[in-house]
N, C-alpha and C. Protein backbone atom coordinates (compact mmCIF):
# COMPACT_ATOMS: atom_id res chain seq x y z
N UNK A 1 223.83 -76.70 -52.12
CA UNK A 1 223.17 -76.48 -50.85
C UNK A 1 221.72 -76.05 -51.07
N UNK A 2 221.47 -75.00 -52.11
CA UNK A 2 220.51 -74.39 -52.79
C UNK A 2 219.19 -75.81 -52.78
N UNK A 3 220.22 -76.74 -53.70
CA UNK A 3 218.97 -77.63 -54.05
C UNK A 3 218.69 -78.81 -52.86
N UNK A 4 219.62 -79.15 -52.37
CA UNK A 4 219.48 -79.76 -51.06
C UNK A 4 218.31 -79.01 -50.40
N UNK A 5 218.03 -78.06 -50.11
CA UNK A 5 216.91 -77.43 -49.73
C UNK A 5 215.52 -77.88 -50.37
N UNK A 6 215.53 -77.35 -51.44
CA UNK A 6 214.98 -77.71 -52.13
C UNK A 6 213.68 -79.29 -52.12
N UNK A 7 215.00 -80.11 -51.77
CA UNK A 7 214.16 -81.48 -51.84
C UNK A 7 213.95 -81.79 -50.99
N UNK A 8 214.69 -81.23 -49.71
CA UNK A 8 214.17 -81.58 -48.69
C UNK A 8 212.64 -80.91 -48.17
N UNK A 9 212.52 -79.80 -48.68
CA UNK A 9 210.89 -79.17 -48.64
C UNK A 9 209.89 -80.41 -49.49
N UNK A 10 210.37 -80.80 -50.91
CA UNK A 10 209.23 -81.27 -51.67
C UNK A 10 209.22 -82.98 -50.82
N UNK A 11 210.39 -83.34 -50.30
CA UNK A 11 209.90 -84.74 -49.47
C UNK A 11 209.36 -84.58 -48.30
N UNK A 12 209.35 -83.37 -47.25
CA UNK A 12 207.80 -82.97 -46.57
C UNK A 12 206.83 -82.85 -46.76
N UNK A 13 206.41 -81.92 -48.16
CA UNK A 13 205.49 -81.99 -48.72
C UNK A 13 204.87 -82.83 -49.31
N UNK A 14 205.56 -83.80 -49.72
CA UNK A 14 204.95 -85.24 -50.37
C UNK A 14 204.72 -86.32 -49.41
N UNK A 15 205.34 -86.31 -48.47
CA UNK A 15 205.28 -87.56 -47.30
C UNK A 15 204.51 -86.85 -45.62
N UNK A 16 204.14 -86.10 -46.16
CA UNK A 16 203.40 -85.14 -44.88
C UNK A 16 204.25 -84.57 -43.94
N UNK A 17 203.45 -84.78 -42.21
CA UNK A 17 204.57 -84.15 -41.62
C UNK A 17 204.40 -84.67 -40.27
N UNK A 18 205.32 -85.68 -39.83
CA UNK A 18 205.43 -86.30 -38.35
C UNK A 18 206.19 -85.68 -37.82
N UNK A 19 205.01 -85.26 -36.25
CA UNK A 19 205.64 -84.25 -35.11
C UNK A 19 205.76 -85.24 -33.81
N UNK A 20 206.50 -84.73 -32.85
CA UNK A 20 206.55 -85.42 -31.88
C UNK A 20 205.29 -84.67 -31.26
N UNK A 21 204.10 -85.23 -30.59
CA UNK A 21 203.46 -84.76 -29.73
C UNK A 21 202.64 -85.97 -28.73
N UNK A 22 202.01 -85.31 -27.55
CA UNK A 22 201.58 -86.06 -26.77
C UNK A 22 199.94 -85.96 -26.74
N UNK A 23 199.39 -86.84 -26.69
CA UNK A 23 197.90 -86.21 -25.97
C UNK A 23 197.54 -86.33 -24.52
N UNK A 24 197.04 -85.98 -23.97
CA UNK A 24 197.30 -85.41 -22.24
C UNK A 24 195.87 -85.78 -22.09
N UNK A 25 194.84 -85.47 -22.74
CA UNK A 25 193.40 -85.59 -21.95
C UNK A 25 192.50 -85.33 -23.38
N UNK A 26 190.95 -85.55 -23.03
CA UNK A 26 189.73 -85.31 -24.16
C UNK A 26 188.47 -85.07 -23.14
N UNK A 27 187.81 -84.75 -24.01
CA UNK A 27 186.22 -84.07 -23.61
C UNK A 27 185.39 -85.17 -24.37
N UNK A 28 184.80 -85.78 -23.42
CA UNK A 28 183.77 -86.75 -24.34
C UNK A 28 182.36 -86.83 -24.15
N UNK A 29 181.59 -85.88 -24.95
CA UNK A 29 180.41 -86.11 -25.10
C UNK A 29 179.31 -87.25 -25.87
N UNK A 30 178.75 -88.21 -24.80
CA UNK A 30 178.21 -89.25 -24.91
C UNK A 30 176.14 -88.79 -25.67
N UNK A 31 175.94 -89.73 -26.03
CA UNK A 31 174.39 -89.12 -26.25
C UNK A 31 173.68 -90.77 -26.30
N UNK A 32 172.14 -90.70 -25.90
CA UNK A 32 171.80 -91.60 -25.79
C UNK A 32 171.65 -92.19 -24.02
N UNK A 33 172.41 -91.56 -23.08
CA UNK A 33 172.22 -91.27 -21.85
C UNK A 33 170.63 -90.86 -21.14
N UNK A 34 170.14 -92.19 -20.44
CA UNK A 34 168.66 -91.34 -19.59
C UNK A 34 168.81 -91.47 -18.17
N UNK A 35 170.17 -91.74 -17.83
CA UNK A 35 169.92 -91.81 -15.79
C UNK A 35 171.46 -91.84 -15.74
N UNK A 36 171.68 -92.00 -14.52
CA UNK A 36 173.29 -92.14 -13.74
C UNK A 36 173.36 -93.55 -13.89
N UNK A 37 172.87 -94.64 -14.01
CA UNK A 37 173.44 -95.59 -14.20
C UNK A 37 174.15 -96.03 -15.99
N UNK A 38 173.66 -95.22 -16.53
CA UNK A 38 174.00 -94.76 -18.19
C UNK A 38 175.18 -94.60 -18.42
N UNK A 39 175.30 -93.33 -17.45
CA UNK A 39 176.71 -92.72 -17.01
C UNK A 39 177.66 -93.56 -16.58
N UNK A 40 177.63 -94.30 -15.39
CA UNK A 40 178.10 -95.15 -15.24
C UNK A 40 178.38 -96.69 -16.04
N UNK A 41 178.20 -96.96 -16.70
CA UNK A 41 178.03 -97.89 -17.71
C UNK A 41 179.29 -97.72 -18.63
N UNK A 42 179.26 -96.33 -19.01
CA UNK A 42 180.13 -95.96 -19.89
C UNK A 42 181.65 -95.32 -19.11
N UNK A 43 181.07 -94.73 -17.71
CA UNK A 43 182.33 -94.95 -16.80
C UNK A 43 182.96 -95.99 -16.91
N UNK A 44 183.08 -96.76 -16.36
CA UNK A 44 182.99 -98.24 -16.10
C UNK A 44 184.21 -98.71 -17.79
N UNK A 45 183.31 -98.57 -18.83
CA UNK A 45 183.95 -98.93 -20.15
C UNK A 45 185.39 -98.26 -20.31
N UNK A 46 185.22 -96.56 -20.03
CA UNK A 46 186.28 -95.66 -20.87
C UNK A 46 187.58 -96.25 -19.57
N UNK A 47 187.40 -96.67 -18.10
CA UNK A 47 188.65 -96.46 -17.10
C UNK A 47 189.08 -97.90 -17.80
N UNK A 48 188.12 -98.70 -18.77
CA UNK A 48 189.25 -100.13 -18.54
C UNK A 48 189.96 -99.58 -19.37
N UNK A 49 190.19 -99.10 -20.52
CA UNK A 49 190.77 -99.05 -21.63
C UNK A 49 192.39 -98.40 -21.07
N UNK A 50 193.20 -99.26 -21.66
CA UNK A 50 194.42 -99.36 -21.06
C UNK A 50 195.28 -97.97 -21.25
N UNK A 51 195.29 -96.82 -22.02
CA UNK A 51 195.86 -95.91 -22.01
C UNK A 51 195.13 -94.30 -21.14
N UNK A 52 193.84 -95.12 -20.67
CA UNK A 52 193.20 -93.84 -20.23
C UNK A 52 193.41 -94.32 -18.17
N UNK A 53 193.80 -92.93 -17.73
CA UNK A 53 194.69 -93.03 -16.25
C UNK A 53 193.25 -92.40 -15.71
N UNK A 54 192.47 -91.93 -15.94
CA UNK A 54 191.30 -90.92 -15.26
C UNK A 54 189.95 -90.64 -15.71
N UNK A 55 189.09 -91.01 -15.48
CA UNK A 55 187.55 -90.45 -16.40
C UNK A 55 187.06 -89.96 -14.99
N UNK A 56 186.35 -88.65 -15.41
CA UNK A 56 185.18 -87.66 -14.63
C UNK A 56 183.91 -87.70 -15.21
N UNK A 57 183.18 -88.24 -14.90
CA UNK A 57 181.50 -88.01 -15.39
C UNK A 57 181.01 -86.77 -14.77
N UNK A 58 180.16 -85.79 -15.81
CA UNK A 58 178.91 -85.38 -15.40
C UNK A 58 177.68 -85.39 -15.87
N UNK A 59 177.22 -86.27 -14.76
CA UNK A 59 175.81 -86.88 -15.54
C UNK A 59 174.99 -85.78 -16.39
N UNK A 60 174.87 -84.83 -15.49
CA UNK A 60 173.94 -83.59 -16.53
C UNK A 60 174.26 -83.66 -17.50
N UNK A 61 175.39 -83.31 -18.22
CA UNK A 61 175.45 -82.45 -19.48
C UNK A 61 176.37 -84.46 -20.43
N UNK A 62 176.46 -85.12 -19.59
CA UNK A 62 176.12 -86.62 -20.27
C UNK A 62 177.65 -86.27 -20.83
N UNK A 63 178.42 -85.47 -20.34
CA UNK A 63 180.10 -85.30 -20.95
C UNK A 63 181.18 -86.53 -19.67
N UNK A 64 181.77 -86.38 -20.24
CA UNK A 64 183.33 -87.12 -19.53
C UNK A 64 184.38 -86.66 -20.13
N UNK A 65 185.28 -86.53 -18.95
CA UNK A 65 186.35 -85.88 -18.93
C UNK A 65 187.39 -86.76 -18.51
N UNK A 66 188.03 -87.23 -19.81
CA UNK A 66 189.42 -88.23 -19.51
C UNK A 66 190.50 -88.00 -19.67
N UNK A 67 191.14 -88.47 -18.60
CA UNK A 67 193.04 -87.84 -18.90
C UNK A 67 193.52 -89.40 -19.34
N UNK A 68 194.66 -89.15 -19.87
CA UNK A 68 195.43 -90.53 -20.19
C UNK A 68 196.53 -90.45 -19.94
N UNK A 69 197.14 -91.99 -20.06
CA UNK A 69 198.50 -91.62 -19.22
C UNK A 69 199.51 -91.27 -20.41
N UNK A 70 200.45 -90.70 -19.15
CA UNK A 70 201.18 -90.37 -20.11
C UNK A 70 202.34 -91.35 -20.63
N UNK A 71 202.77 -91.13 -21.96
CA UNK A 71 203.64 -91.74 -22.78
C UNK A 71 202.76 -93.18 -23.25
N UNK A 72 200.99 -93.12 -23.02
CA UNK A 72 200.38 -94.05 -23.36
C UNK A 72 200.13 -93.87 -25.01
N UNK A 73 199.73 -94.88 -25.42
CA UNK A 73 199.32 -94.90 -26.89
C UNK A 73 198.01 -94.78 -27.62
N UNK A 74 197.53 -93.31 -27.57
CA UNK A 74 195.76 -92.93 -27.34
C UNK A 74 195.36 -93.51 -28.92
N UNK A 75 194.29 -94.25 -28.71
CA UNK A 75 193.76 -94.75 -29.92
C UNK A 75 192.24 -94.44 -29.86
N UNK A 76 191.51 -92.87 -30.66
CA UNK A 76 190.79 -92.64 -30.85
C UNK A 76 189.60 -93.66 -31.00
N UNK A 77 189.27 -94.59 -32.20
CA UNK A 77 188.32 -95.40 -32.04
C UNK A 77 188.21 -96.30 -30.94
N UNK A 78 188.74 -96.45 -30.37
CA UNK A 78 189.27 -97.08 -28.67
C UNK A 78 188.44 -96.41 -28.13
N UNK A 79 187.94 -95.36 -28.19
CA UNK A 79 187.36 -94.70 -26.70
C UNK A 79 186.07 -94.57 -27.87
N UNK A 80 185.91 -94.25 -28.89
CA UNK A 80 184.48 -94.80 -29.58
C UNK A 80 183.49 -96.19 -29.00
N UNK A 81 184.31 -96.82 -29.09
CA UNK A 81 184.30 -98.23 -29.08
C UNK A 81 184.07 -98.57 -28.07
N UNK A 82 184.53 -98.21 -26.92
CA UNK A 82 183.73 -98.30 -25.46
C UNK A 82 182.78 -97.59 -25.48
N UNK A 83 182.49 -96.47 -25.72
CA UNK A 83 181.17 -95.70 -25.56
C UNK A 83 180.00 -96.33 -26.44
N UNK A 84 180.38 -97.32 -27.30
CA UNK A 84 179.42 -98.17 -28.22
C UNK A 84 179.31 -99.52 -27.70
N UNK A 85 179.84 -99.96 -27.46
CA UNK A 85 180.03 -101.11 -26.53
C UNK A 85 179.24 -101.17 -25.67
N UNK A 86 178.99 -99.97 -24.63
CA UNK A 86 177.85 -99.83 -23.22
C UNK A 86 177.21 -99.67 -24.01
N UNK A 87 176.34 -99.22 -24.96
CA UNK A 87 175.09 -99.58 -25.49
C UNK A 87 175.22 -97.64 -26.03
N UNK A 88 175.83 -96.86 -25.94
CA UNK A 88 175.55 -95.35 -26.46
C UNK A 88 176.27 -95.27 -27.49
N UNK A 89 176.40 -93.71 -27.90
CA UNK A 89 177.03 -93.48 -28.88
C UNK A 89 177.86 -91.87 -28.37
N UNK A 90 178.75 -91.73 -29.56
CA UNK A 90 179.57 -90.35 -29.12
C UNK A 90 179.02 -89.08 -29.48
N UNK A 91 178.55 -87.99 -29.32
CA UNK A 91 178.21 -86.69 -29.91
C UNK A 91 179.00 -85.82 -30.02
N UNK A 92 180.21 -85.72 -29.46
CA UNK A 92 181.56 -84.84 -29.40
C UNK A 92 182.56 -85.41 -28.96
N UNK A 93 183.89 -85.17 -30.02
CA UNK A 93 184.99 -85.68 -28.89
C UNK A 93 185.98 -84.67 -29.25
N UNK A 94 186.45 -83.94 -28.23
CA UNK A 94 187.67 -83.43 -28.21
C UNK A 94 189.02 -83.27 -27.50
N UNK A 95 189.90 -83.74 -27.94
CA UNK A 95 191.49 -84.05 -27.70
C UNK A 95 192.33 -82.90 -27.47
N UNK A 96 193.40 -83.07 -25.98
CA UNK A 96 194.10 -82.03 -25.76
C UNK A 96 195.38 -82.85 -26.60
N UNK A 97 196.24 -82.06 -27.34
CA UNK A 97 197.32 -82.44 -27.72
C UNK A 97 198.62 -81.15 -27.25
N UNK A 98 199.52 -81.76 -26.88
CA UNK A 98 200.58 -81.07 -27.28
C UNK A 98 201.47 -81.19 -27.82
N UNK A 99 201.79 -80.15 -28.93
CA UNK A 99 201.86 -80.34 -30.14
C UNK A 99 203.77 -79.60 -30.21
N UNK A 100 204.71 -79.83 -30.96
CA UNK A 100 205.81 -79.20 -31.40
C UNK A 100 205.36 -78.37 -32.29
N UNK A 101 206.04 -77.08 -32.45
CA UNK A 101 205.68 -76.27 -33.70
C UNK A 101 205.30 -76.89 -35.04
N UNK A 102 204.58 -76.56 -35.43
CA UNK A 102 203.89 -77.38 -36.84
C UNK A 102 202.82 -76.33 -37.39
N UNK A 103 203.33 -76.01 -38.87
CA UNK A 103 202.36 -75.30 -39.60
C UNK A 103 201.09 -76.55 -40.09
N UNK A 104 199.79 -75.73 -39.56
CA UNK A 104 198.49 -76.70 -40.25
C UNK A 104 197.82 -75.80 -41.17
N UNK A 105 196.78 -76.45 -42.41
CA UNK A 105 195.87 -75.96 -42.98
C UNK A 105 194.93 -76.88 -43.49
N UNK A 106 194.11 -76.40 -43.84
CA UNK A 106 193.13 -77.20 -44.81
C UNK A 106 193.88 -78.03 -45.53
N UNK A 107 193.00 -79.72 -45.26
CA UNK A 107 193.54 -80.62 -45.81
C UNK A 107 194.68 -81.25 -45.87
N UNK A 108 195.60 -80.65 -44.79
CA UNK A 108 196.97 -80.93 -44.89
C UNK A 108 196.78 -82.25 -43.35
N UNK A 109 197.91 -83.41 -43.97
CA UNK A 109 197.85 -84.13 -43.06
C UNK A 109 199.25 -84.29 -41.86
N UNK A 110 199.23 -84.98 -40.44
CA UNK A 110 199.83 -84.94 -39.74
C UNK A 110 199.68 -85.95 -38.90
N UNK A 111 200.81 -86.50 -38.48
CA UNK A 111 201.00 -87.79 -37.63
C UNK A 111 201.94 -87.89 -36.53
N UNK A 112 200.14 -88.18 -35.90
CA UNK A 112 200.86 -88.03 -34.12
C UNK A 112 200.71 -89.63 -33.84
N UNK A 113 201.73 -89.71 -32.72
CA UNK A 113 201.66 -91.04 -32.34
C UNK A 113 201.02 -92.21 -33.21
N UNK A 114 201.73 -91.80 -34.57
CA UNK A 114 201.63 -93.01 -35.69
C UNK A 114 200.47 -93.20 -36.31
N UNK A 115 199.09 -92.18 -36.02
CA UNK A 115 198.24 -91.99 -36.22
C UNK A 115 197.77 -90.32 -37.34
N UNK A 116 197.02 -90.43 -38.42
CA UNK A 116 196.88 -89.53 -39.13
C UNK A 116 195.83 -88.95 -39.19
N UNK A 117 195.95 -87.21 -38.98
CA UNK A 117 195.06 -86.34 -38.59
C UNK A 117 195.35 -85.87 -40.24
N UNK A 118 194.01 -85.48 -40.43
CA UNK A 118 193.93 -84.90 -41.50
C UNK A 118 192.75 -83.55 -41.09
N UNK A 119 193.64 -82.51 -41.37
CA UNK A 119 192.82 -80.76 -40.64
C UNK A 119 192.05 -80.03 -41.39
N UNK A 120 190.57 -79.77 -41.46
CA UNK A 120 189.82 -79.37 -42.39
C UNK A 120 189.25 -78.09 -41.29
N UNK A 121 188.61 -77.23 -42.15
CA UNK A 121 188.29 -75.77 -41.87
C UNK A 121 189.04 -75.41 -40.76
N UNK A 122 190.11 -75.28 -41.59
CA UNK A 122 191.28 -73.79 -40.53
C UNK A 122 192.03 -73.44 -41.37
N UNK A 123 192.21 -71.98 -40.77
CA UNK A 123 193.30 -71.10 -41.47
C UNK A 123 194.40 -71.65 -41.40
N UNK A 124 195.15 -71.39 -42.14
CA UNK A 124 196.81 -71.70 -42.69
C UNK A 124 197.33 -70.95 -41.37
N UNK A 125 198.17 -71.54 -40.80
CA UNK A 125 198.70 -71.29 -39.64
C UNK A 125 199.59 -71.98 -38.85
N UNK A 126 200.76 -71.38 -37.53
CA UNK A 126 201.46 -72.61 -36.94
C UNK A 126 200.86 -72.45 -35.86
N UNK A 127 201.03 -74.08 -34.96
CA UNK A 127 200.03 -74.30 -34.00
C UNK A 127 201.81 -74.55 -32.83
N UNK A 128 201.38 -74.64 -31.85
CA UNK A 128 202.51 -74.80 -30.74
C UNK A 128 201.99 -75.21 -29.50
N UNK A 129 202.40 -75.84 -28.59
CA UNK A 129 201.93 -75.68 -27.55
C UNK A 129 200.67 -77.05 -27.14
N UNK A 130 199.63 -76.60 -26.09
CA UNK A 130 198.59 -77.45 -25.77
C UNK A 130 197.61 -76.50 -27.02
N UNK A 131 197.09 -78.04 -27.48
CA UNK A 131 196.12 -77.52 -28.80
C UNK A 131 195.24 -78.20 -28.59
N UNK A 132 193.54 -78.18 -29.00
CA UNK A 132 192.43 -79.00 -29.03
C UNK A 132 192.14 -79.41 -30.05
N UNK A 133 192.16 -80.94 -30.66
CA UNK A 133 191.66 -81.05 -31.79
C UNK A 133 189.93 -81.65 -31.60
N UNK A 134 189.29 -81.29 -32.53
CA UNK A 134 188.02 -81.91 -31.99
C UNK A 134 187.18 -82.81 -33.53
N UNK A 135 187.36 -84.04 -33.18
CA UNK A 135 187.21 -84.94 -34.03
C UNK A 135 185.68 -84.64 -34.85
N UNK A 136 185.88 -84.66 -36.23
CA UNK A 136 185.23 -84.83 -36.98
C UNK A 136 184.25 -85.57 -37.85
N UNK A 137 184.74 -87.30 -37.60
CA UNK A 137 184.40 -88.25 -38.32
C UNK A 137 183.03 -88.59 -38.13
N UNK A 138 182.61 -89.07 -38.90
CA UNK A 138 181.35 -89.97 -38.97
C UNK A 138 181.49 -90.49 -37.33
N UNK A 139 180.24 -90.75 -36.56
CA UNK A 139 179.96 -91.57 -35.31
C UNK A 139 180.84 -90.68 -33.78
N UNK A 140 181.45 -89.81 -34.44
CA UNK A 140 181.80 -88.65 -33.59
C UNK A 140 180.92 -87.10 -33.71
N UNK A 141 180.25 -87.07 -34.05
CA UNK A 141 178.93 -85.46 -34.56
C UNK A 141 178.48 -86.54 -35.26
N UNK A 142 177.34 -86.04 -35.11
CA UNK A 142 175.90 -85.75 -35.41
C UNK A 142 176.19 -86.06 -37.10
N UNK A 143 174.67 -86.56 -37.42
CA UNK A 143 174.63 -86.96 -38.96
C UNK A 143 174.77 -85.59 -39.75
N UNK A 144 174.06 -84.86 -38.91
CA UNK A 144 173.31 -83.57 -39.65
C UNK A 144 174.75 -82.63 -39.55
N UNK A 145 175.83 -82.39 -38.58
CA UNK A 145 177.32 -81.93 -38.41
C UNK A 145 178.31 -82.98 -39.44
N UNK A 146 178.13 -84.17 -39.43
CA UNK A 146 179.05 -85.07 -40.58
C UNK A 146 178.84 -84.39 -41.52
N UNK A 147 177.34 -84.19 -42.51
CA UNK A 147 176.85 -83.68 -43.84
C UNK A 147 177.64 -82.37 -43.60
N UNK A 148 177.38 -81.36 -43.04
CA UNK A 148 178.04 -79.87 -42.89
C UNK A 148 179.24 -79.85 -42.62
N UNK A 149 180.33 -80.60 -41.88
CA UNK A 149 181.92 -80.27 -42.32
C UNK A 149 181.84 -81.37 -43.87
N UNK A 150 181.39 -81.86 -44.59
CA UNK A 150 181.93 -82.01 -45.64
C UNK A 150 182.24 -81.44 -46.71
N UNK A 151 181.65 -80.06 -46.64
CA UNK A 151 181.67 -78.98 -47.66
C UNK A 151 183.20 -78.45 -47.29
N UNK A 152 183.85 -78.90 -46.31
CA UNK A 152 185.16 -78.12 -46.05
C UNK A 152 186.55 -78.94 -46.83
N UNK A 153 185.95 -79.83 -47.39
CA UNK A 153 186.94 -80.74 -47.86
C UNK A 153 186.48 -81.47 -49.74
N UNK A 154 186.92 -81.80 -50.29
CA UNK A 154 186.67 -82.62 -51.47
C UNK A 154 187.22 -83.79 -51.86
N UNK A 155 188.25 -84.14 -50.87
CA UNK A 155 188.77 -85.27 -50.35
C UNK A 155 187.92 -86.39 -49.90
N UNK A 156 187.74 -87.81 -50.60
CA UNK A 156 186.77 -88.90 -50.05
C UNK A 156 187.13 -89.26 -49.08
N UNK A 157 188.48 -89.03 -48.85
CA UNK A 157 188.81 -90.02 -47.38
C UNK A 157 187.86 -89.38 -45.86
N UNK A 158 187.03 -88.47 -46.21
CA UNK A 158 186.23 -87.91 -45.18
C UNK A 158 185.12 -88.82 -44.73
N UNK A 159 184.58 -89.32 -46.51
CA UNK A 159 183.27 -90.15 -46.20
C UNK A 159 183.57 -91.47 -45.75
N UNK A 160 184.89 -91.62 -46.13
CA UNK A 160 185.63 -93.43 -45.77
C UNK A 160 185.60 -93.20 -44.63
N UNK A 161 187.00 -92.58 -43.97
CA UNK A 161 187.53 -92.66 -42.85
C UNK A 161 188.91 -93.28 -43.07
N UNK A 162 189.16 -93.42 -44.28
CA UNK A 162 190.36 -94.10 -44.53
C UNK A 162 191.23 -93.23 -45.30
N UNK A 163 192.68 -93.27 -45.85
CA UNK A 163 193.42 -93.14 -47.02
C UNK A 163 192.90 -93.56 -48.18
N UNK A 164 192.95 -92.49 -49.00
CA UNK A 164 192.13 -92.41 -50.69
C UNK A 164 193.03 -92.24 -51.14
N UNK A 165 192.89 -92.51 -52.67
CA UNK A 165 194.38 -91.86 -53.75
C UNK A 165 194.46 -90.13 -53.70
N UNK A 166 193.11 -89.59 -53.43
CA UNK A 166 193.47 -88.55 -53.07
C UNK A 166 194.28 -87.57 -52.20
N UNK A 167 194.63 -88.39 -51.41
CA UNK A 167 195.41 -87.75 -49.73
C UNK A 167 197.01 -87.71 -50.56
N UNK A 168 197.80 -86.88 -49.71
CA UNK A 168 198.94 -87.13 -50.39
C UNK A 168 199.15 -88.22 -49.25
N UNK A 169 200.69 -88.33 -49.98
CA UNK A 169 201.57 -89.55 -49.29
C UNK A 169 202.23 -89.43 -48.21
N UNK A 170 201.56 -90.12 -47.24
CA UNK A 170 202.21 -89.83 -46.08
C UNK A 170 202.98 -90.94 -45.61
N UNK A 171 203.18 -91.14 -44.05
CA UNK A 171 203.86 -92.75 -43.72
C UNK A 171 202.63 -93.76 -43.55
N UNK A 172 201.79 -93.47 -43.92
CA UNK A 172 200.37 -93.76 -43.98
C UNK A 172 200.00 -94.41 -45.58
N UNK A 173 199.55 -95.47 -45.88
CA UNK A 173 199.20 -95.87 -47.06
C UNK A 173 197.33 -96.11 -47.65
N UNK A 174 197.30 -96.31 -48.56
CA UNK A 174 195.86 -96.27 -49.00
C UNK A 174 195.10 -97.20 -48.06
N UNK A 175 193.98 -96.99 -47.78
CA UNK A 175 193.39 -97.99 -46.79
C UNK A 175 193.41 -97.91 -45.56
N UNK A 176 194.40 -96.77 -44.47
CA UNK A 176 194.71 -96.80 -43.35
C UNK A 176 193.60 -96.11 -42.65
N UNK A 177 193.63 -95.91 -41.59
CA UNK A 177 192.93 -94.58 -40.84
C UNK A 177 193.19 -93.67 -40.92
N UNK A 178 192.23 -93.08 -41.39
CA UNK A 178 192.34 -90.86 -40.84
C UNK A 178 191.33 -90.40 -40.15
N UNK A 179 191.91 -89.92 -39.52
CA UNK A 179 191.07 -89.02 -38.34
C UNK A 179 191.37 -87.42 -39.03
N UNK A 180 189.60 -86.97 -39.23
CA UNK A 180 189.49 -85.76 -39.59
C UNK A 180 189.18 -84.63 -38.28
N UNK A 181 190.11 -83.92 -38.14
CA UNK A 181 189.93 -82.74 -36.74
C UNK A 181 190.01 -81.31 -37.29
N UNK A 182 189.55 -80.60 -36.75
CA UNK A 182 189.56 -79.15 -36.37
C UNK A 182 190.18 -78.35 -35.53
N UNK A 183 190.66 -77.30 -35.83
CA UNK A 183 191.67 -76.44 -34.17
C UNK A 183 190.17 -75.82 -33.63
């Protein structure tokens, strides 16, 4: 029984750790915005995209506020990709998730909706509940914020965006997507 334990810890640890969770909504800060028709442009882009049920613009502060539906299938570069598409780019994006109990830390990876988060600068900790992750990658922050979370990691798959031999093994293979977030 002892060792049954046992392996069942080191095949979590080696294959990561898929939770059931949902994402419910994000904060999307656009840049490159000079009028309300800007705004709108990129309105317009984020409501076609088939898993998002709601976008709120406010032109001032050039943010949007999208809910998605639920039991939809949120695909991060998806909502990049419209905001690049209208002709802008992203300066912040952050994701409501809710999450099943799950211990996170530095560098440790996790897969939501078949998709792999990999968590850099945070304490070792369990997360529960509605959580914010707020995306990290290249074309999501700022050049000058990309260069500065990279000191939090030594992992290449930061500068890719992909699975490196470095990452452990998840249900995720070399070459895939990772999405780097923060609590």
């Amino acid at each position: 029984m002892y060792m049954k334990r046992i392996i069942l810890i080191l095949v979590v640890a080696m294959y990561g750790l898929s939770v059931q969770a949902q994402f419910s909504s994000a904060k999307l800060q656009a840049s490159g915005l000079t009028c309300s028709l800007c705004s709108k442009a990129i309105f317009k882009a984020l409501t076609a995209i088939p898993f998002v049920d709601k976008v709120e613009a406010d032109v001032a502060t050039s943010g949007f506020d999208i809910a998605f539906k639920e039991g939809g299938n949120v695909d991060v570069d998806q909502l990049k990709k419209a905001v690049t598409d209208a002709g802008f780019s992203v300066a912040g994006l952050k994701i409501q998730a809710k999450l099943d109990e799950v211990a996170v830390k530095n560098d440790a990876h996790l897969t939501i909706q078949g998709k792999t988060f990999h968590f850099m600068n945070v304490k070792t900790q369990t997360v529960k509940g509605n959580v914010e992750l707020t995306v990290l990658d290249k074309n999501f922050v700022s050049a000058k914020d990309f260069k500065k979370n990279a000191q939090y990691t030594k992992m290449k798959c930061y500068t890719t965006g992909v699975m490196e031999a470095c990452c452990n093994k998840t249900a995720s293979s070399a070459g895939t997507r990772v999405y780097h977030v923060t609590l």
